[in-house]
Protein backbone atom coordinates (compact mmCIF):
# COMPACT_ATOMS: atom_id res chain seq x y z
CA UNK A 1 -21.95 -43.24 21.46
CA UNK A 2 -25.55 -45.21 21.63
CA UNK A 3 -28.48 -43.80 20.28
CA UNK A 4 -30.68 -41.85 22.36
CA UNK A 5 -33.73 -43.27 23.41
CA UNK A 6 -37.12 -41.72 21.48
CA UNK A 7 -38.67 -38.82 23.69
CA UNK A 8 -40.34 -37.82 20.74
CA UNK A 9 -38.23 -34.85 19.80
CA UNK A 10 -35.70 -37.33 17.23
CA UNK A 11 -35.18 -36.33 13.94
CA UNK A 12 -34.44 -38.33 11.21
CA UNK A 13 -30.80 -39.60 10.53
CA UNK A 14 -30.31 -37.86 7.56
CA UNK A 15 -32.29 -34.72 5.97
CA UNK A 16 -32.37 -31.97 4.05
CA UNK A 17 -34.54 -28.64 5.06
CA UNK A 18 -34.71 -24.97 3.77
CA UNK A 19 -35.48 -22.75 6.80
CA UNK A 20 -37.32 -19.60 6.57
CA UNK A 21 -38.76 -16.55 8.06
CA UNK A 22 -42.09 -14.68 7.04
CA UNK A 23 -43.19 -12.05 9.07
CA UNK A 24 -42.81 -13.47 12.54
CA UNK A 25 -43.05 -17.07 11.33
CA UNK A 26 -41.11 -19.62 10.89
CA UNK A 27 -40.97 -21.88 8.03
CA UNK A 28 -39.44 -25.40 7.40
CA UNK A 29 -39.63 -27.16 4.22
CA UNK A 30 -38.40 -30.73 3.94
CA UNK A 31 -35.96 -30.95 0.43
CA UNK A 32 -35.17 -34.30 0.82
CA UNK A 33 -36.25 -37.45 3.60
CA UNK A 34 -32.62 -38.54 3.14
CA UNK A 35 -29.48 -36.18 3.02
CA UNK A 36 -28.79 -34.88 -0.34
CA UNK A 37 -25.68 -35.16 -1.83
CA UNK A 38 -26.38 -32.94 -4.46
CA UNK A 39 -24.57 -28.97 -3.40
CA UNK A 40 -26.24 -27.51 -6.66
CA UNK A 41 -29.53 -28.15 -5.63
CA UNK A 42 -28.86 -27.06 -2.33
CA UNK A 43 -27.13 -24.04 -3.26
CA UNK A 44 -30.29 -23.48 -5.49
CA UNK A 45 -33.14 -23.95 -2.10
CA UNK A 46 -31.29 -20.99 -0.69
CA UNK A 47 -33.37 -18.87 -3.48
CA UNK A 48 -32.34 -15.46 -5.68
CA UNK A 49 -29.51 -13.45 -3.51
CA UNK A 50 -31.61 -10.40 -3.41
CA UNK A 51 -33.64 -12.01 -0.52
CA UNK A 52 -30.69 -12.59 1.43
CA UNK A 53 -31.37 -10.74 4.83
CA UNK A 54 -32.07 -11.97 8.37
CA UNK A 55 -32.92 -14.30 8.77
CA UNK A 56 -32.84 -15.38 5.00
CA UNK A 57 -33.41 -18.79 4.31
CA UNK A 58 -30.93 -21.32 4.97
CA UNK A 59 -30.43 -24.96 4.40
CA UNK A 60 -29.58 -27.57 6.82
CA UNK A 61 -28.43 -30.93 5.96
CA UNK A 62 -27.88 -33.66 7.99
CA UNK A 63 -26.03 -36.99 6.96
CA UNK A 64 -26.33 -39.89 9.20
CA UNK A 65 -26.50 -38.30 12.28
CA UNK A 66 -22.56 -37.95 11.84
CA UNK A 67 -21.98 -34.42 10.24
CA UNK A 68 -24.30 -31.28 9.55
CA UNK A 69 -23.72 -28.81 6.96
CA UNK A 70 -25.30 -25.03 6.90
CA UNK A 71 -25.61 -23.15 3.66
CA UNK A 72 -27.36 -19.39 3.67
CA UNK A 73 -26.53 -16.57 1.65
CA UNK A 74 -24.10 -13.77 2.92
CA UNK A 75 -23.42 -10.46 1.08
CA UNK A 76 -23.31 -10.19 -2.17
CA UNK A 77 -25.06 -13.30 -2.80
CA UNK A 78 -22.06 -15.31 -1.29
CA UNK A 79 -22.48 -18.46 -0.15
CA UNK A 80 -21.76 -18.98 3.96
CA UNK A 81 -21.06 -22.84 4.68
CA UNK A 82 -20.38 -24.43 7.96
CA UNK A 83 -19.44 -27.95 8.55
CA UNK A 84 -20.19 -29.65 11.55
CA UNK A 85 -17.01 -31.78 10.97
CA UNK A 86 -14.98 -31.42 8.43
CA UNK A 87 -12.98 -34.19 8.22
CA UNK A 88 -15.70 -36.71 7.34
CA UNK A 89 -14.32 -35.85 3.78
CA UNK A 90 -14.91 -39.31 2.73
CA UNK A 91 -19.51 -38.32 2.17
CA UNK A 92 -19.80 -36.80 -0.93
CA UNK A 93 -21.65 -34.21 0.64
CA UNK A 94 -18.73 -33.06 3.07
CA UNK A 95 -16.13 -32.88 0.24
CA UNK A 96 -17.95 -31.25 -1.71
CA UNK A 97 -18.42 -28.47 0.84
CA UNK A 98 -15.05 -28.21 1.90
CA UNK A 99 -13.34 -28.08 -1.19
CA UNK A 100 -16.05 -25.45 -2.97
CA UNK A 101 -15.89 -23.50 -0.21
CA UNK A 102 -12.17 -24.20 0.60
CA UNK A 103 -12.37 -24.98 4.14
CA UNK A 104 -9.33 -26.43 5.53
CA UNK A 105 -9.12 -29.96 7.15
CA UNK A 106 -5.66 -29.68 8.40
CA UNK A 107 -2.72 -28.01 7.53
CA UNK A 108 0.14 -30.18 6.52
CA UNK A 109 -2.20 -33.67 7.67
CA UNK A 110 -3.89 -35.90 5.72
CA UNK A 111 -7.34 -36.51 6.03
CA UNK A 112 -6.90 -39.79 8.12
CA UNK A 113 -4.56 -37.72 10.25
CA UNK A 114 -6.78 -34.42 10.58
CA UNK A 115 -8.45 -35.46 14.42
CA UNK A 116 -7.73 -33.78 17.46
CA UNK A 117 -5.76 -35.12 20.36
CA UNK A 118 -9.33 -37.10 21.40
CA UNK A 119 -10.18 -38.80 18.03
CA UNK A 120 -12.55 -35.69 17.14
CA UNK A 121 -12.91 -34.29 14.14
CA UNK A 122 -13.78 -30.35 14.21
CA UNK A 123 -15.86 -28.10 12.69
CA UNK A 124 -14.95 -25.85 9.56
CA UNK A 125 -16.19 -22.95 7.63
CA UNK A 126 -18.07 -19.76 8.96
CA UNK A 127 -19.26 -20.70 12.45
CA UNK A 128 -20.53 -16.85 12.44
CA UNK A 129 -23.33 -18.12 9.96
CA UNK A 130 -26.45 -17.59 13.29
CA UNK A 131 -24.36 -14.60 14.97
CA UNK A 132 -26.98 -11.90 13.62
CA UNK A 133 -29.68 -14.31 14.84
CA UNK A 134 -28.27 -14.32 18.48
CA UNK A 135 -26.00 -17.69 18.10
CA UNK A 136 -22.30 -16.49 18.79
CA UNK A 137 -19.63 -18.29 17.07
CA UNK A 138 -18.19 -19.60 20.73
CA UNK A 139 -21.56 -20.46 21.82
CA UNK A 140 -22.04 -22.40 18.37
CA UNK A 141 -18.67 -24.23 18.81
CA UNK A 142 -19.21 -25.19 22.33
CA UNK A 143 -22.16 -27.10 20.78
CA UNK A 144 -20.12 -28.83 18.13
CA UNK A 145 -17.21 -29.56 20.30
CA UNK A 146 -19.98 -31.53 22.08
CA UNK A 147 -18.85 -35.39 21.86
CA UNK A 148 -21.87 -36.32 23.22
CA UNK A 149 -24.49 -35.34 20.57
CA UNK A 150 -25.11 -36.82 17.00
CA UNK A 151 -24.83 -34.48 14.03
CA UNK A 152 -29.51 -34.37 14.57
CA UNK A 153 -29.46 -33.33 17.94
CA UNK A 154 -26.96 -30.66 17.70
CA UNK A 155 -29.37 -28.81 14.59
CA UNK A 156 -31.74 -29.80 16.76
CA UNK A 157 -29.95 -27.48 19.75
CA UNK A 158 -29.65 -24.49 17.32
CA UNK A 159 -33.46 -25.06 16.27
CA UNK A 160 -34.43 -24.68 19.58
CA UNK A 161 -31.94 -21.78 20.43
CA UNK A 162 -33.02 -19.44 17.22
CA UNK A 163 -36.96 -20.56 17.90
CA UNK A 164 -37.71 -23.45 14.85
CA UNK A 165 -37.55 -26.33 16.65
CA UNK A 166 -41.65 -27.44 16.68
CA UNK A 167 -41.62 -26.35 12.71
CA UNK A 168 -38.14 -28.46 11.96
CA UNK A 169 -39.74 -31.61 14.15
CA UNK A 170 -42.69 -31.29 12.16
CA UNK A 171 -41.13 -32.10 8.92
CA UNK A 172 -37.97 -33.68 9.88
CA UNK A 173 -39.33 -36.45 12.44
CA UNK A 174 -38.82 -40.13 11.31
């Protein structure tokens, strides 16, 4: 896969951004201009549980264009995680996530093994995390099936699906 060319809608490789609602608005706040490796601080951006709520703020990391990871707060102050690809379990960032959150790579594979039939990985964890904002799970995993998109361009899709596209471009652009 070759980069695409600049059309002025590219993100930066790697990222991390808490994502927000007030009133009608919505916010993007830049936590780091390279991906952050560190879950406790991420965990922490999400903010005190009894804000949770749609659309509740979220965090969105991306790690060199090859995997995303989502993080928002569920019930109870639960943590909701979704991995773009979870078997890039050799980032800090991606082991982290699937082993707190104990999303399986493979059953019975090891991590070198744990690729489809194609050479894809797959995603892992709660791909309901944007189905109260109008993103369906099979909607959401049509997009990360995609092997045509880098890990930017695919939060890039959701962005523009849910409505925070100009507000993540703004603080996310190279």
């Amino acid at each position: 896969m070759t980069p695409p060319p600049d059309d002025g809608t590219a993100l930066r490789q790697s990222f991390a951004v808490r994502v927000s609602r007030s009133d009608d608005r919505w916010l993007c706040e830049l936590l780091a201009a390279d991906a952050d490796d560190e879950l406790p601080v991420l965990e922490r951006a999400l903010g005190d549980p009894g804000t949770a709520g749609w659309p509740g703020p979220f965090v969105i990391v991306v790690d060199s264009r090859l995997y995303f990871v989502v993080l928002r707060l569920g019930p109870g102050g639960m943590v909701r995680a979704l991995i773009s690809d979870a078997t890039f379990q050799e980032w800090v960032l991606a082991a982290e996530v699937v082993e707190r959150y104990g999303i399986p790579v493979a059953t019975g594979t090891t991590v070198d093994d744990a690729f489809d039939e194609d050479g894809q990985g797959w995603p892992g964890g709660d791909l309901d995390v944007f189905s109260d904002a109008g993103l369906p799970a099979e909607e959401l995993t049509r997009l990360l099936d995609s092997d045509e998109l880098w890990a930017d361009e695919m939060v890039l899709r959701i962005a523009e699906r849910l409505g925070f596209a100009d507000q993540l471009t703004a603080v996310a652009a190279p």
